[in-house]
C-alpha atoms as a PDB file:
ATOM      1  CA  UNK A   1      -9.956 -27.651 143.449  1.00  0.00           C
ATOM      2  CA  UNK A   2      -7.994 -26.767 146.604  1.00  0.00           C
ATOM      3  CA  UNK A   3      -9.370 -25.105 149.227  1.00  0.00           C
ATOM      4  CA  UNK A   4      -9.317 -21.581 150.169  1.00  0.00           C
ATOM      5  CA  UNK A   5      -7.197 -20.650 152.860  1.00  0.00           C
ATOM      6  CA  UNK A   6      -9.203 -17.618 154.704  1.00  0.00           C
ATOM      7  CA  UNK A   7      -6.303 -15.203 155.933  1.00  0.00           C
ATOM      8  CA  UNK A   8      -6.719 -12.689 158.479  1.00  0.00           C
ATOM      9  CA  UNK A   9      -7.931  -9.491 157.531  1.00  0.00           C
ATOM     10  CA  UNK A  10      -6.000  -6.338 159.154  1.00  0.00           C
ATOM     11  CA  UNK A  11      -5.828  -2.738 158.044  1.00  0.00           C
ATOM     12  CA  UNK A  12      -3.598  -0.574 160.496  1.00  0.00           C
ATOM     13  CA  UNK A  13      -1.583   2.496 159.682  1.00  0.00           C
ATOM     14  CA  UNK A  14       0.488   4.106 161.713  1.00  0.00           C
ATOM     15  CA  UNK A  15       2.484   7.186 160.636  1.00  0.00           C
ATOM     16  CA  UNK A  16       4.490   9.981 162.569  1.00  0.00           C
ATOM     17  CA  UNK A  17       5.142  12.970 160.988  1.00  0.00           C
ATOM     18  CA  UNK A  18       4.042  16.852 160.725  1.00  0.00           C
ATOM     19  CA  UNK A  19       1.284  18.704 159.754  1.00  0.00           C
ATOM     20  CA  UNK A  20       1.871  21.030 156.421  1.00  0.00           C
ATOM     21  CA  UNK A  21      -1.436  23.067 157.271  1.00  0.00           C
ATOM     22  CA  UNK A  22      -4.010  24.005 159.375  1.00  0.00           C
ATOM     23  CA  UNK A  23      -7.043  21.181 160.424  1.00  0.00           C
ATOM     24  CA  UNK A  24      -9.873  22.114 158.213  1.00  0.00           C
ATOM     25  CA  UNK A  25     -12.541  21.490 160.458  1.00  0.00           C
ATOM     26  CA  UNK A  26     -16.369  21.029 158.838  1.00  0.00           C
ATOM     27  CA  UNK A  27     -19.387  19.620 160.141  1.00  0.00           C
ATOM     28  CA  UNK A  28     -22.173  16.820 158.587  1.00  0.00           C
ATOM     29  CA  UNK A  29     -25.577  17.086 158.196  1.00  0.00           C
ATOM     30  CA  UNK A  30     -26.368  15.194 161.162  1.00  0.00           C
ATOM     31  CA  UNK A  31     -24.070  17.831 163.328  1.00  0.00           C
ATOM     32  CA  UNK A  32     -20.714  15.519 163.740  1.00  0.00           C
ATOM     33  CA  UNK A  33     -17.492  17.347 162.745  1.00  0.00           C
ATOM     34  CA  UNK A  34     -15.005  16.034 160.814  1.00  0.00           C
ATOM     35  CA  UNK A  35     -11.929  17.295 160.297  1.00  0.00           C
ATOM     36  CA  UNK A  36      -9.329  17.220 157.664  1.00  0.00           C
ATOM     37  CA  UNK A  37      -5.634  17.708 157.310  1.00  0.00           C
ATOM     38  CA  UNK A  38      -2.021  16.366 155.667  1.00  0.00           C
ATOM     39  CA  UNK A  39       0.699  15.234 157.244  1.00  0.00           C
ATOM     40  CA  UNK A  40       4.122  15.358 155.937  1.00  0.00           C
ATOM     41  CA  UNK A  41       6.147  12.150 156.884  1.00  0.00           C
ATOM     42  CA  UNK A  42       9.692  11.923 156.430  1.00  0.00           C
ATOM     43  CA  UNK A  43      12.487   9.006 155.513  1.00  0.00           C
ATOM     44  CA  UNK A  44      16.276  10.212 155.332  1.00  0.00           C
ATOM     45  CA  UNK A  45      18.294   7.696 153.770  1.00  0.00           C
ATOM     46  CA  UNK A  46      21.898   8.005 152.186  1.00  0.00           C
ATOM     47  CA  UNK A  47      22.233   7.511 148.212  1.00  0.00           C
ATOM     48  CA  UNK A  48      24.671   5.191 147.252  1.00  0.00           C
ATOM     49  CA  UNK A  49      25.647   6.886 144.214  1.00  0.00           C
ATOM     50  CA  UNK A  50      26.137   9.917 145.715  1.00  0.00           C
ATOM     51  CA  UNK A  51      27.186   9.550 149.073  1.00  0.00           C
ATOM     52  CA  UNK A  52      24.243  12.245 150.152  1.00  0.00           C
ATOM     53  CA  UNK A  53      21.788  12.290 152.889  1.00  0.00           C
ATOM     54  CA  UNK A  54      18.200  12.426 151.323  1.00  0.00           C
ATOM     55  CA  UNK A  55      15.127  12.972 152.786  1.00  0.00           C
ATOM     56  CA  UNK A  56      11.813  11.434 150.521  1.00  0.00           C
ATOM     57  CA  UNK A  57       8.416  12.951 152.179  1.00  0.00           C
ATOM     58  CA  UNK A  58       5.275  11.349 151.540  1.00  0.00           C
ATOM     59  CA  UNK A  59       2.252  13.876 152.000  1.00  0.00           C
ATOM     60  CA  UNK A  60      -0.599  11.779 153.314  1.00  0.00           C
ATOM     61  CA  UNK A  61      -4.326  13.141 153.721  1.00  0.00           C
ATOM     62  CA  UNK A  62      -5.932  12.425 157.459  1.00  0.00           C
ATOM     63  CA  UNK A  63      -9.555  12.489 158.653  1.00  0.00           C
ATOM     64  CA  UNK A  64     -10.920  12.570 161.935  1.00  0.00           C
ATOM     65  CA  UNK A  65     -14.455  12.285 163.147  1.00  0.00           C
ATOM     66  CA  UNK A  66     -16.441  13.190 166.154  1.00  0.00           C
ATOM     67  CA  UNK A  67     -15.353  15.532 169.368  1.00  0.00           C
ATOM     68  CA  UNK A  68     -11.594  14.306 168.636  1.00  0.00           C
ATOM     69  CA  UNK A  69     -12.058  16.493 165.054  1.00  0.00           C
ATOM     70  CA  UNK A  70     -12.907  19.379 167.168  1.00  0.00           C
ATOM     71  CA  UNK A  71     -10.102  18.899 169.773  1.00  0.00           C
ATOM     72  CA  UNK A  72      -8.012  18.713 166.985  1.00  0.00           C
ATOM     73  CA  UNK A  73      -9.004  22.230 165.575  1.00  0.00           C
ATOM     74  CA  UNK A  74      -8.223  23.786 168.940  1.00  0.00           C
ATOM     75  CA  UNK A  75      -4.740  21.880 169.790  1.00  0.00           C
ATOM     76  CA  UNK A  76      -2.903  21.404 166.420  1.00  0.00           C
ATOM     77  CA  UNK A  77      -1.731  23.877 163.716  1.00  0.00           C
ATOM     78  CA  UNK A  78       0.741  23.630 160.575  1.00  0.00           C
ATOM     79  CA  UNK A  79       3.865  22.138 161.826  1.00  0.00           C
ATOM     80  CA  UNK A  80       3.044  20.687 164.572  1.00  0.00           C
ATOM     81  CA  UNK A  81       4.531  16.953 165.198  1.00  0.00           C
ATOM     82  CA  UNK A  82       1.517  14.097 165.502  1.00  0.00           C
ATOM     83  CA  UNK A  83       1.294  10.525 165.513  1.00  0.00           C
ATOM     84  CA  UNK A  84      -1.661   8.973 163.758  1.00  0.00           C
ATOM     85  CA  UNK A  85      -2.984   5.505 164.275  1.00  0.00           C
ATOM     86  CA  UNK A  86      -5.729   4.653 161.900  1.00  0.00           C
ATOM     87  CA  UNK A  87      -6.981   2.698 158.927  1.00  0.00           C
ATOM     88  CA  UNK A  88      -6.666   2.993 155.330  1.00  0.00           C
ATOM     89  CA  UNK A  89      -9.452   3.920 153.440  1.00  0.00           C
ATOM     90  CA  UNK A  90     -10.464   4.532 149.453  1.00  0.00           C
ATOM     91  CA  UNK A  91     -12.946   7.148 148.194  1.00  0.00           C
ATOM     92  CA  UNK A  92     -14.163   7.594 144.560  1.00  0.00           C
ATOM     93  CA  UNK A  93     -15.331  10.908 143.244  1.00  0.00           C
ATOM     94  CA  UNK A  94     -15.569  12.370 139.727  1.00  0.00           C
ATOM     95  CA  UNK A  95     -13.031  15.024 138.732  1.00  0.00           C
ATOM     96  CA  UNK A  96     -15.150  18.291 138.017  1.00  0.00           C
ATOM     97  CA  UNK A  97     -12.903  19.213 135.090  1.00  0.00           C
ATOM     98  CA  UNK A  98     -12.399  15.968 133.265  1.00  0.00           C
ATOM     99  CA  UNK A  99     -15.279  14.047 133.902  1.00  0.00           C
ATOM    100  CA  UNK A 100     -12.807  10.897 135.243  1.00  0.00           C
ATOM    101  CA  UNK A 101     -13.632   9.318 137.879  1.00  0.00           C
ATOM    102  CA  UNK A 102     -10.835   9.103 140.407  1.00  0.00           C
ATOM    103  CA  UNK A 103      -9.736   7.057 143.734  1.00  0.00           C
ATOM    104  CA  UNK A 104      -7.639   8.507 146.558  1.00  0.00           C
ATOM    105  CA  UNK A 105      -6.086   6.936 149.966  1.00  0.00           C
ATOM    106  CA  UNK A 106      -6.416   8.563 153.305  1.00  0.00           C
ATOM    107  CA  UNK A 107      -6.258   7.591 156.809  1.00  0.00           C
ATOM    108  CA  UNK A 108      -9.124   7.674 158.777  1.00  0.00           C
ATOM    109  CA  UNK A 109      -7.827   8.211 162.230  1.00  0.00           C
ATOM    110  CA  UNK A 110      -8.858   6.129 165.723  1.00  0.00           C
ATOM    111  CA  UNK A 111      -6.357   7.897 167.840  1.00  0.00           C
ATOM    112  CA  UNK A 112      -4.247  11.306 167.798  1.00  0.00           C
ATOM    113  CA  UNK A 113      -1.425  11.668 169.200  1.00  0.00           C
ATOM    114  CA  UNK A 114       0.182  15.394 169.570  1.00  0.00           C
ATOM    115  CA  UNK A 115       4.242  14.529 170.357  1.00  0.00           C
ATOM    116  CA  UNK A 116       4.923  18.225 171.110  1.00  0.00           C
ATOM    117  CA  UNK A 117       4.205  19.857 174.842  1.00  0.00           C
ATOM    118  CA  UNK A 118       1.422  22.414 174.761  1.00  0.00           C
ATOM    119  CA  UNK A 119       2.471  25.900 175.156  1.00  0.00           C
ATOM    120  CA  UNK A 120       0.487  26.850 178.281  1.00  0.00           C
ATOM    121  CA  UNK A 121       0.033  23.308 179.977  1.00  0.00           C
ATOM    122  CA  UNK A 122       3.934  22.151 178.676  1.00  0.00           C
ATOM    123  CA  UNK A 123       2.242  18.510 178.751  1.00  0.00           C
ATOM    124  CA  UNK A 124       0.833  16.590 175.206  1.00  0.00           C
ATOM    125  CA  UNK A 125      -2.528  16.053 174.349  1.00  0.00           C
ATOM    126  CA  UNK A 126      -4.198  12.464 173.709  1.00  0.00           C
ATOM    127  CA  UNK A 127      -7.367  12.395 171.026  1.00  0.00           C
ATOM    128  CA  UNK A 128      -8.911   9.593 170.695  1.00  0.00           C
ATOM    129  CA  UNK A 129     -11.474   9.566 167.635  1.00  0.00           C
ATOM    130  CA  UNK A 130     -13.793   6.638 165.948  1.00  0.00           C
ATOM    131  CA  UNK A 131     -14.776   6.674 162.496  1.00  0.00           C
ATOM    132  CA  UNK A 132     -18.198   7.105 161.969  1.00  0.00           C
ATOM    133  CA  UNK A 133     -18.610   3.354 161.590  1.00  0.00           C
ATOM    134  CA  UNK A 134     -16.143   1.657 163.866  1.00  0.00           C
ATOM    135  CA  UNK A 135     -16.977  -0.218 166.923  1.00  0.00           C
ATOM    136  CA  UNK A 136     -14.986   0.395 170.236  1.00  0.00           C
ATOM    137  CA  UNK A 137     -12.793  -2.377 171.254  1.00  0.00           C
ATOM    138  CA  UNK A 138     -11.986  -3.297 174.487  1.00  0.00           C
ATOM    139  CA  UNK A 139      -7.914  -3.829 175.002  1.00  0.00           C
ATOM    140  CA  UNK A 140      -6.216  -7.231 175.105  1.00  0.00           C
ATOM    141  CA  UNK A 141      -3.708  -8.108 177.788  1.00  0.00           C
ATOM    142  CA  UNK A 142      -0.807 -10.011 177.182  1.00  0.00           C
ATOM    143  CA  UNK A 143      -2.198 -13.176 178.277  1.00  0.00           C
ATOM    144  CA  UNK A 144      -4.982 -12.998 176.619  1.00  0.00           C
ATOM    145  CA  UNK A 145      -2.991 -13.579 172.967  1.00  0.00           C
ATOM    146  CA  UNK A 146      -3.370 -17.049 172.048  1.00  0.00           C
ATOM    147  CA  UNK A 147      -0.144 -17.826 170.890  1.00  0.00           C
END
């Protein structure tokens, strides 16, 4: 039997696009909030057959935990233009209706980025958020890559 080759486990997601409603912002039992919301990310391309510009937008749900989920409440409404940088992660929960039990995708969000100036301070905001069970990093340099 050959042996296993152990490959490198990574799960980063990083997606630009626009919010298509409001943060929903709720809080756990233990007091930390959480907040909720889509974004809308676009790809135009041009149809060969056609000879058209199309655009194909992929709605993707986004969480944030912690005192980011509240800065996000008071700095970010429909529409407005974010970058998220997160992981992907799976939840299972039984439809109400059916009785099924169903699996969805979302990103769970480490940092926010808002790419449009505020109104009154005409400068962008930086969140930075950790999921409830994620362990701060420290940043590596350049030369500290091994390769």
């Amino acid at each position: 039997m050959p042996a296993q080759i152990k490959l490198p486990e990574q799960n980063l997601v990083l997606l630009v696009g626009r919010l298509t409603r409001d943060p929903n912002v709720a809080f756990t039992q233990k007091g930390q909030a959480v907040c909720r919301c889509d974004i809308a990310v676009n790809r135009r391309y041009l149809d060969a057959t056609t000879n058209e510009w199309k655009d194909d937008t992929v709605f993707v749900p986004v969480v944030v935990w912690g005192a980011a989920a509240d800065r996000c409440k008071d700095r970010v409404k429909k529409g407005t233009p974010i970058q998220v940088e997160g992981r992907l992660t799976s939840s299972e929960y039984t439809d109400k209706t059916t009785g099924q039990t169903r699996r969805s995708l979302q990103v769970t969000a480490r940092r926010i980025q808002i790419l449009e100036s505020g109104a009154a301070s005409g400068s962008s905001y930086e969140t930075h958020a950790a999921a409830k069970d994620d362990v701060p990093t420290s940043e590596v340099m350049e030369d500290d890559v091994p390769f």
